[in-house]
PDB file of N, CA and C in Angstrom:
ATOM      1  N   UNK A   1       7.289  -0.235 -23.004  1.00  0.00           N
ATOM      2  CA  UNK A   1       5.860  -0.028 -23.154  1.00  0.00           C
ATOM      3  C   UNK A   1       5.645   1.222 -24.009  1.00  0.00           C
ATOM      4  N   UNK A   2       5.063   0.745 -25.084  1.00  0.00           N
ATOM      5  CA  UNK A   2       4.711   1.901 -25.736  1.00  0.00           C
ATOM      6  C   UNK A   2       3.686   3.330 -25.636  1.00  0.00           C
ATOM      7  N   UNK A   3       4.071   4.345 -25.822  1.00  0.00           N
ATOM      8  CA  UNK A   3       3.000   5.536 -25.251  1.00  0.00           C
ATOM      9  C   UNK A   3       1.829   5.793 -26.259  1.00  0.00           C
ATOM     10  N   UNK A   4       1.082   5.581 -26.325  1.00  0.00           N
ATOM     11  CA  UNK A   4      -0.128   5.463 -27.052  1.00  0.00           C
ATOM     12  C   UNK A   4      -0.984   6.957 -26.634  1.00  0.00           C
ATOM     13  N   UNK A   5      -1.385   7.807 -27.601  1.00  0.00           N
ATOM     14  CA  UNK A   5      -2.391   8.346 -27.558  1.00  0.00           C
ATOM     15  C   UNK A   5      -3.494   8.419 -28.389  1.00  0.00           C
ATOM     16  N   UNK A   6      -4.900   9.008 -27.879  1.00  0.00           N
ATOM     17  CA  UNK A   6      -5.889   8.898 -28.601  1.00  0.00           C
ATOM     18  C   UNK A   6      -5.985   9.452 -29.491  1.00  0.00           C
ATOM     19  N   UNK A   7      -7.109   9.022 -30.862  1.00  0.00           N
ATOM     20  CA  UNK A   7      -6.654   9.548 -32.131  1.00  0.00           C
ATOM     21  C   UNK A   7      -6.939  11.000 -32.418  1.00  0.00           C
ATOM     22  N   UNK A   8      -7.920  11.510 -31.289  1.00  0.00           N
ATOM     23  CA  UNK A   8      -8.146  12.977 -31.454  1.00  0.00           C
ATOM     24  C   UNK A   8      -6.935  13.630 -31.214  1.00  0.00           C
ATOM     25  N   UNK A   9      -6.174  13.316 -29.781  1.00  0.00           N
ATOM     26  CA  UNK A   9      -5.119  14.070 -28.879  1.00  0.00           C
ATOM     27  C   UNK A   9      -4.234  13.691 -30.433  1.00  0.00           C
ATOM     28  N   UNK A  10      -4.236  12.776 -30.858  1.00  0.00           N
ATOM     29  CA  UNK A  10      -2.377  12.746 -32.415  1.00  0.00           C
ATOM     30  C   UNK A  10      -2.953  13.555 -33.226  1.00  0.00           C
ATOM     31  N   UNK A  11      -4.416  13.936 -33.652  1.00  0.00           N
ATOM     32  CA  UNK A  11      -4.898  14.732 -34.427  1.00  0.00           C
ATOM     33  C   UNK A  11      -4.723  16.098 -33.988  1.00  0.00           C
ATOM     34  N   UNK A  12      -4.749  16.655 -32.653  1.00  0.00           N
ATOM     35  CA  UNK A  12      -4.314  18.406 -31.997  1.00  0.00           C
ATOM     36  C   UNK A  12      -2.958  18.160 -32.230  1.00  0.00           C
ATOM     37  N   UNK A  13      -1.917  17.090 -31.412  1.00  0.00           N
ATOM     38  CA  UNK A  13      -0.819  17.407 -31.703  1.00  0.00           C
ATOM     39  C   UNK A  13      -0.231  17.682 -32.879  1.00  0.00           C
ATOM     40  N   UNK A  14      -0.789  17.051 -34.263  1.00  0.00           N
ATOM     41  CA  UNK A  14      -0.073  17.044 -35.207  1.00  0.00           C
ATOM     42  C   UNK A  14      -0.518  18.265 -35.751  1.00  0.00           C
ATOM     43  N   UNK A  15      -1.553  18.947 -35.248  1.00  0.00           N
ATOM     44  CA  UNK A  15      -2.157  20.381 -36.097  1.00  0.00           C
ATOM     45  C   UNK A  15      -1.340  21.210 -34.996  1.00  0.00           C
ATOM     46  N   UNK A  16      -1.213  20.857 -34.098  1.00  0.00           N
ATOM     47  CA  UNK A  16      -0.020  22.013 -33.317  1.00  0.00           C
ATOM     48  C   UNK A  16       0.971  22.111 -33.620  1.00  0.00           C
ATOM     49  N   UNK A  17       1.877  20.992 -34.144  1.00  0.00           N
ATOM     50  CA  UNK A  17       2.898  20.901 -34.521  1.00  0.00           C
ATOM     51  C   UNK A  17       3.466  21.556 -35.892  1.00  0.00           C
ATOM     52  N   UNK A  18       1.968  21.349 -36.700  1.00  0.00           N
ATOM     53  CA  UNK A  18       1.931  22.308 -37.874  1.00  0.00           C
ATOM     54  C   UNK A  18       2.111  23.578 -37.941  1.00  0.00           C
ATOM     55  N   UNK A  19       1.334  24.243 -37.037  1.00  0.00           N
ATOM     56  CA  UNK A  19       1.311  25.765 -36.772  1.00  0.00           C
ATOM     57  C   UNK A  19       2.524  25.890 -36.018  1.00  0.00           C
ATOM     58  N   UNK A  20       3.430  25.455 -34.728  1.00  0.00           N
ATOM     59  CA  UNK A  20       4.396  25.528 -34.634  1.00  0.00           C
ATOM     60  C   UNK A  20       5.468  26.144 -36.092  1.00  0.00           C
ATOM     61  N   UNK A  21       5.427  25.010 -36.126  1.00  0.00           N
ATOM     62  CA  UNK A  21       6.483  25.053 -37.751  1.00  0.00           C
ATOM     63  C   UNK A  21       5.927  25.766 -38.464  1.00  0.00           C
ATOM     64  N   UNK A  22       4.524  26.474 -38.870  1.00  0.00           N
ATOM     65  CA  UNK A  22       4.332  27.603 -39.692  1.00  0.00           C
ATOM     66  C   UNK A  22       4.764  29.087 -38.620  1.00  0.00           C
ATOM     67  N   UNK A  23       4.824  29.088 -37.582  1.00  0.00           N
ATOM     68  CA  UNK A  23       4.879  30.480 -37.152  1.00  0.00           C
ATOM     69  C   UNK A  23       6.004  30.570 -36.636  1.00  0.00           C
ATOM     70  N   UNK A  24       6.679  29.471 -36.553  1.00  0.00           N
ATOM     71  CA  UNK A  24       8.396  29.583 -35.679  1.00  0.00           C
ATOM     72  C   UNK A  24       9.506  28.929 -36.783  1.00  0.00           C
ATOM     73  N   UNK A  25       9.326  28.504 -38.137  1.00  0.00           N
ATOM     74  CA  UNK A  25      10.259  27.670 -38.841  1.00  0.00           C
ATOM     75  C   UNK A  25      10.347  29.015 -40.132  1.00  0.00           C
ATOM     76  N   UNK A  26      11.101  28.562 -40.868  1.00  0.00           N
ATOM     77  CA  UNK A  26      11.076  29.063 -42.516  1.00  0.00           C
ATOM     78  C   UNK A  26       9.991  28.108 -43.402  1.00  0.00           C
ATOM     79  N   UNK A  27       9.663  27.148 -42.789  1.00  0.00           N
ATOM     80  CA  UNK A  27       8.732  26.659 -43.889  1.00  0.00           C
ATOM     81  C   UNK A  27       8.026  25.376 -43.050  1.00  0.00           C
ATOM     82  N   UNK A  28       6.563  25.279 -43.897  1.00  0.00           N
ATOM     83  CA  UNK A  28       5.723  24.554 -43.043  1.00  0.00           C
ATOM     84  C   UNK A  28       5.929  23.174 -43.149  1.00  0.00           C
ATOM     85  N   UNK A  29       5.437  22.216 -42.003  1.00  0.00           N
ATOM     86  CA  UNK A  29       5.558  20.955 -42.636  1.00  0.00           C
ATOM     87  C   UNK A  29       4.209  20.348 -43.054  1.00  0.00           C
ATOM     88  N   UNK A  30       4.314  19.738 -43.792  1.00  0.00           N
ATOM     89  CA  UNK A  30       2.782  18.234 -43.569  1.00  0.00           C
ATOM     90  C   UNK A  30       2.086  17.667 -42.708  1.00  0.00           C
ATOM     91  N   UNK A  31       1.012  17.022 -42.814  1.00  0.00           N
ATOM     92  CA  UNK A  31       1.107  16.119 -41.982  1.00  0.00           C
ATOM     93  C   UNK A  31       1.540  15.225 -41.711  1.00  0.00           C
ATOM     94  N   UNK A  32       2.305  14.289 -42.628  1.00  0.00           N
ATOM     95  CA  UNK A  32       2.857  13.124 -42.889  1.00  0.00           C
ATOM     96  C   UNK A  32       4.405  13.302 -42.244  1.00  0.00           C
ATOM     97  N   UNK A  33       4.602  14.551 -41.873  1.00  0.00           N
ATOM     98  CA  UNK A  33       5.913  15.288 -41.267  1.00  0.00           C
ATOM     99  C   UNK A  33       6.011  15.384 -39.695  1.00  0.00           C
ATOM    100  N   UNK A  34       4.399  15.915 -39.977  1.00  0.00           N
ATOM    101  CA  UNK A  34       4.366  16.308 -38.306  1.00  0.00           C
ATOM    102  C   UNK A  34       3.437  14.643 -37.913  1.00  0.00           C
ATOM    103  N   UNK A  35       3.492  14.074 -38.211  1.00  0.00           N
ATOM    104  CA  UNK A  35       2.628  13.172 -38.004  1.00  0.00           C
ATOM    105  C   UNK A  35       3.890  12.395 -36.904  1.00  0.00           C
ATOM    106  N   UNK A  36       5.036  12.100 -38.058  1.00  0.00           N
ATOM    107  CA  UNK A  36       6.499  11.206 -37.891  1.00  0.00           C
ATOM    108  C   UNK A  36       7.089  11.928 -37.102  1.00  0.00           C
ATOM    109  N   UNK A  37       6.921  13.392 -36.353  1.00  0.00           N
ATOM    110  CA  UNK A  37       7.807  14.237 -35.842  1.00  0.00           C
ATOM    111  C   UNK A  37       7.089  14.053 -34.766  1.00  0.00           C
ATOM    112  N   UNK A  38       6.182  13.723 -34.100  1.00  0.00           N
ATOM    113  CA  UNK A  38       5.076  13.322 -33.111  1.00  0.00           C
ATOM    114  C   UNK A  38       5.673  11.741 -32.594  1.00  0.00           C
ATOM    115  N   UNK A  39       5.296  10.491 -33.415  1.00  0.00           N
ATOM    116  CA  UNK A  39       5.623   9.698 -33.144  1.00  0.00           C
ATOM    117  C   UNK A  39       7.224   9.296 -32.790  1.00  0.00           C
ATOM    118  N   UNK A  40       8.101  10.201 -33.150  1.00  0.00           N
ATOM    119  CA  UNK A  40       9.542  10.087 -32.526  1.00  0.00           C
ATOM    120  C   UNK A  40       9.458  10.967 -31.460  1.00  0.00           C
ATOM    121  N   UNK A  41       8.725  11.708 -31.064  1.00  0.00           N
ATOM    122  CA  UNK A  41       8.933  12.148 -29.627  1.00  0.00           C
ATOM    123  C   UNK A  41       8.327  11.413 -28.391  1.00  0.00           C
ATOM    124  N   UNK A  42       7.197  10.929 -29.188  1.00  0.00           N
ATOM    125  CA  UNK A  42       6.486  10.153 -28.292  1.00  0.00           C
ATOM    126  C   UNK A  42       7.240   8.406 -27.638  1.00  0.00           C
ATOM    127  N   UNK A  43       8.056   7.735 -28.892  1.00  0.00           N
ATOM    128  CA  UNK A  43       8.629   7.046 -28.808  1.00  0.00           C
ATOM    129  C   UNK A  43      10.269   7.653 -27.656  1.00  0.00           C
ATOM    130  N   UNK A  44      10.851   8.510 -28.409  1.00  0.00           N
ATOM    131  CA  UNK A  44      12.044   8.737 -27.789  1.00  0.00           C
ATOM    132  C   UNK A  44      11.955   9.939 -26.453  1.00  0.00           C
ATOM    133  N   UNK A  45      10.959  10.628 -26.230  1.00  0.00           N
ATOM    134  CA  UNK A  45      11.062  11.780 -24.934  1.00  0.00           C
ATOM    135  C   UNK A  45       9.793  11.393 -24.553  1.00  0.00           C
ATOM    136  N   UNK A  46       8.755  10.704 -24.756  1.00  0.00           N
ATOM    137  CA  UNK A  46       7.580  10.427 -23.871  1.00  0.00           C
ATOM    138  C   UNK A  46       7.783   9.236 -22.777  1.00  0.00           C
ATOM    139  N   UNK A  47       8.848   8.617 -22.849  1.00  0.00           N
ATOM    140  CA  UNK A  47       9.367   8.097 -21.671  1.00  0.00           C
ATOM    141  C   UNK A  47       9.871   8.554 -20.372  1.00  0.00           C
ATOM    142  N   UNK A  48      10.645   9.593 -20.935  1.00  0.00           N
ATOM    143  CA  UNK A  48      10.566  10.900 -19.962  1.00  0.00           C
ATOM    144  C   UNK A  48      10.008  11.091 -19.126  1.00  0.00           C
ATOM    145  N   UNK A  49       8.956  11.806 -19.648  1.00  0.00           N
ATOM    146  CA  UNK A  49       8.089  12.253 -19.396  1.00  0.00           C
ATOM    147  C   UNK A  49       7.158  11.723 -18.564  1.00  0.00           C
ATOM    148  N   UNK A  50       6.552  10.675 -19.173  1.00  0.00           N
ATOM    149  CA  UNK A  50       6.003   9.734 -18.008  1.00  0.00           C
ATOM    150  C   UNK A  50       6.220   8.531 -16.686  1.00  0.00           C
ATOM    151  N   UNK A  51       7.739   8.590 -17.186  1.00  0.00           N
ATOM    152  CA  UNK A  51       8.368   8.151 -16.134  1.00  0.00           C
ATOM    153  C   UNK A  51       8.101   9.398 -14.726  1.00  0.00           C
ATOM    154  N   UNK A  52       8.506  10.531 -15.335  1.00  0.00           N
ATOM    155  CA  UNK A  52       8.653  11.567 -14.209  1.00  0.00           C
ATOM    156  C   UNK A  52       7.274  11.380 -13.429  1.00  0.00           C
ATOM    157  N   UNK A  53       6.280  11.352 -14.086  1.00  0.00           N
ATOM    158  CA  UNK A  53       4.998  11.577 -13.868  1.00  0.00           C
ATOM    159  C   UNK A  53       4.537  10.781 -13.141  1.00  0.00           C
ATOM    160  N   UNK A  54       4.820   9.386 -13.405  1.00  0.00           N
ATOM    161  CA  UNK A  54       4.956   7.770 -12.496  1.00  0.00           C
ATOM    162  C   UNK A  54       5.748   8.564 -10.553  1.00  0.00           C
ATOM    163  N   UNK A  55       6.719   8.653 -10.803  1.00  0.00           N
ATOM    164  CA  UNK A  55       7.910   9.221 -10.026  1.00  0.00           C
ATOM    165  C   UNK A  55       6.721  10.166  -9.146  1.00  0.00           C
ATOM    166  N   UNK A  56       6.392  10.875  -9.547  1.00  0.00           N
ATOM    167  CA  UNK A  56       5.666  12.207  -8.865  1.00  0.00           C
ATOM    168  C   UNK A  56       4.628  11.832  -8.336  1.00  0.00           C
ATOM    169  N   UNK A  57       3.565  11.275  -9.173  1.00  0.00           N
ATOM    170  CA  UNK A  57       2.288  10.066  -8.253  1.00  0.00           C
ATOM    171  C   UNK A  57       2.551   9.068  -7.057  1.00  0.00           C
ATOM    172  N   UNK A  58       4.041   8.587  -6.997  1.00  0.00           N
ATOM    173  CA  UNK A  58       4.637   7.533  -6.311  1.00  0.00           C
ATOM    174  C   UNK A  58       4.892   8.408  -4.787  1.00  0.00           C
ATOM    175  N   UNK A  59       5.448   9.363  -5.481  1.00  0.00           N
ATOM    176  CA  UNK A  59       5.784  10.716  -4.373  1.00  0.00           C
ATOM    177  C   UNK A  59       4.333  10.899  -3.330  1.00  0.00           C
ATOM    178  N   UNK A  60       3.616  11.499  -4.248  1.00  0.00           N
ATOM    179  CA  UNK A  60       2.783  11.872  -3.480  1.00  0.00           C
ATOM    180  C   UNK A  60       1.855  10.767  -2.668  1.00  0.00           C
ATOM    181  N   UNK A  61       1.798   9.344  -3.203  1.00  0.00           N
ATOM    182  CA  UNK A  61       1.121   8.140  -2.543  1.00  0.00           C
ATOM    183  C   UNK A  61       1.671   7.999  -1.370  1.00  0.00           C
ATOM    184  N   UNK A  62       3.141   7.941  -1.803  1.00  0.00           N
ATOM    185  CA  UNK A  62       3.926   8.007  -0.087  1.00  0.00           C
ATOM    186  C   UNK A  62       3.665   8.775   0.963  1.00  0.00           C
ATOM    187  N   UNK A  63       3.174   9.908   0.468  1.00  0.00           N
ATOM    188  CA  UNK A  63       2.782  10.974   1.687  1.00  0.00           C
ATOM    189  C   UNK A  63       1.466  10.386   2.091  1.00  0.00           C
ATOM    190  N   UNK A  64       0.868  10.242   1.136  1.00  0.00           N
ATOM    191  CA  UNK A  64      -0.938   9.906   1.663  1.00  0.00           C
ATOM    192  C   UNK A  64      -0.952   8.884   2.726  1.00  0.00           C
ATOM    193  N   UNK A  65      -0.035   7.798   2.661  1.00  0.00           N
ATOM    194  CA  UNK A  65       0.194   6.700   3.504  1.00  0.00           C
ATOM    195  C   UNK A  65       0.916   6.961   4.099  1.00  0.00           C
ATOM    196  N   UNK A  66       1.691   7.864   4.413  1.00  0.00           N
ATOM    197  CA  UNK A  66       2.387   8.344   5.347  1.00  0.00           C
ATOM    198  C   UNK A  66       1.740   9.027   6.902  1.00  0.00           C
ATOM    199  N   UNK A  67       0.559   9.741   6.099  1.00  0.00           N
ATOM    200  CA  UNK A  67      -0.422  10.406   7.123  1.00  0.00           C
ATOM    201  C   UNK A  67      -1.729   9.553   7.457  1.00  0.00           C
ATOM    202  N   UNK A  68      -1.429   8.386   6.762  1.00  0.00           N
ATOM    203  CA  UNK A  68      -2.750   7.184   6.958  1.00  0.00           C
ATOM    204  C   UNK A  68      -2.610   6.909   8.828  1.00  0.00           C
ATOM    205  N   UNK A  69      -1.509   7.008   9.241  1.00  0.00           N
ATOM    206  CA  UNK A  69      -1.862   6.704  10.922  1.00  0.00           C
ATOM    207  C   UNK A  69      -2.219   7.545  11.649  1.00  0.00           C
ATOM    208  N   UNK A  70      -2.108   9.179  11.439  1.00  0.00           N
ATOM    209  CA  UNK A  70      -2.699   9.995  11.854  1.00  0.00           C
ATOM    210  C   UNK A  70      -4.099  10.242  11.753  1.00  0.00           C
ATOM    211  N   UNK A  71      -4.674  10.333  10.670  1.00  0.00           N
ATOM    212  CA  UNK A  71      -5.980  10.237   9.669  1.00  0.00           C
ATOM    213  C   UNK A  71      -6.841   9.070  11.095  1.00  0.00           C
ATOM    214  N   UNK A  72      -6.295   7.911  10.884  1.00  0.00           N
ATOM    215  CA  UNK A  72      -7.328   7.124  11.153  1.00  0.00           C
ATOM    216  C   UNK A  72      -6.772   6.381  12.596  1.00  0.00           C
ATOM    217  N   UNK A  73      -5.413   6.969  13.459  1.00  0.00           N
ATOM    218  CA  UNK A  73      -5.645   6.003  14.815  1.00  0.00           C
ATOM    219  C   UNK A  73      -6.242   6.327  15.497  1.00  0.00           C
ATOM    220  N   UNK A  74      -6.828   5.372  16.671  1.00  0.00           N
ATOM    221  CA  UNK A  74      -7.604   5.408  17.235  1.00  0.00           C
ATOM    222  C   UNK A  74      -6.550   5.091  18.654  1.00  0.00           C
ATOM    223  N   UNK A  75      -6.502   5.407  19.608  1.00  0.00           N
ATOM    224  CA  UNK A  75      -6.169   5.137  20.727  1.00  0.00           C
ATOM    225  C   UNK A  75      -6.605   3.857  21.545  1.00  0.00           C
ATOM    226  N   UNK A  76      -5.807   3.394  21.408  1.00  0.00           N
ATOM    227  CA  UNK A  76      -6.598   1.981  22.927  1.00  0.00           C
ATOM    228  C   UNK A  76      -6.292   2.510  23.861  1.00  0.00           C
ATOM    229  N   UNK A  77      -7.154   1.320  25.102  1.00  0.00           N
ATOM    230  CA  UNK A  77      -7.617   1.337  26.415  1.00  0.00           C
ATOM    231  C   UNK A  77      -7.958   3.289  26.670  1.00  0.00           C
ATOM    232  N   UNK A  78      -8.758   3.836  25.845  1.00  0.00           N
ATOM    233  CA  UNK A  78      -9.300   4.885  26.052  1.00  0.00           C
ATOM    234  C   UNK A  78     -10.196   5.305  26.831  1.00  0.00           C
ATOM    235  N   UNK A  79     -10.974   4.120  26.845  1.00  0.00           N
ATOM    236  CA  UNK A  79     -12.573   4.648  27.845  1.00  0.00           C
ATOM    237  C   UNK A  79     -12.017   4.942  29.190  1.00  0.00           C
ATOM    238  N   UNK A  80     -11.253   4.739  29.894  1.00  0.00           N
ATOM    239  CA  UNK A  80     -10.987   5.538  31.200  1.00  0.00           C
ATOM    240  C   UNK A  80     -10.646   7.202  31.291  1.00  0.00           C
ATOM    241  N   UNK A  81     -10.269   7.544  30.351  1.00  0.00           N
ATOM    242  CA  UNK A  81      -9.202   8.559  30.145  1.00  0.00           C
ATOM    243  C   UNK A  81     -10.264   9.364  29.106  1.00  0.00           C
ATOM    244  N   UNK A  82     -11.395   9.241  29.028  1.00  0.00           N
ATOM    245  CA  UNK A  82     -12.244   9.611  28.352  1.00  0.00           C
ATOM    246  C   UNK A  82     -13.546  10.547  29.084  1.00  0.00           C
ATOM    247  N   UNK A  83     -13.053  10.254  30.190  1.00  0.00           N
ATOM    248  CA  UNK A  83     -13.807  10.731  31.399  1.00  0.00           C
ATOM    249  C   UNK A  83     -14.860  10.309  32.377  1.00  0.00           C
ATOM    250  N   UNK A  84     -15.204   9.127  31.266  1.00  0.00           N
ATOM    251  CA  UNK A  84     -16.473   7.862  31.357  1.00  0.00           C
ATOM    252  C   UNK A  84     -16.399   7.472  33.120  1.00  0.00           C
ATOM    253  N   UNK A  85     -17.424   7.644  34.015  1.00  0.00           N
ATOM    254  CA  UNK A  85     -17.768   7.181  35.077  1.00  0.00           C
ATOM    255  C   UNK A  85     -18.255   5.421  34.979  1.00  0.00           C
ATOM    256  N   UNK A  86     -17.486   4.493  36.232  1.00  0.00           N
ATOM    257  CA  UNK A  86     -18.295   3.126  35.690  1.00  0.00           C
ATOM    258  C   UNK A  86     -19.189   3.216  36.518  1.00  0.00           C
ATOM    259  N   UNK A  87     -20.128   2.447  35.801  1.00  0.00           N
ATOM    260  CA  UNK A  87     -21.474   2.510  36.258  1.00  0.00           C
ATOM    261  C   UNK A  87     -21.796   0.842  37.093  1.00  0.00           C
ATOM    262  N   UNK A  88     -22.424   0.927  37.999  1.00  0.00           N
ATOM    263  CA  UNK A  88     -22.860  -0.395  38.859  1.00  0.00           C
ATOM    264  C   UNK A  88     -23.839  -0.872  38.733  1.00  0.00           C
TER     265      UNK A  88
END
């Protein structure tokens, strides 16, 4: 499955990626550079990445349903033990 982002978010990355490479490289790239240097990360380490991220949501669902019987049981045959007098 391919990782798709929106065209603004490829438009920051690729101007980040620019300034990257102007303030940390010997020489700047393009866009047509950082454009292709974007789409191979996204293709080859954004799997990664969002796998982990899958992994970590999965994590934490387990807990939520984990505490789902606490959250919401209710005790049977309670009304005695509730203090309730029967009434005649």
């Amino acid at each position: 499955m391919p990782i798709d982002i929106s065209s603004d978010a490829t438009k920051q990355a690729i101007a980040s990626i620019q300034r990257y490479f102007t303030e940390n490289m010997d020489e700047p790239v393009g866009s047509l550079e950082a454009g292709s240097l974007l789409s191979f990360f996204l293709t080859e380490i954004g799997p990664v990445v969002y796998n982990k991220a899958v992994a970590d949501v999965q994590g934490k669902l387990q807990e939520r349903v984990a505490e789902i019987d606490v959250e919401v049981y209710e005790e049977a045959f309670s009304y005695w033990s509730k203090g309730r007098k029967q009434q005649r």
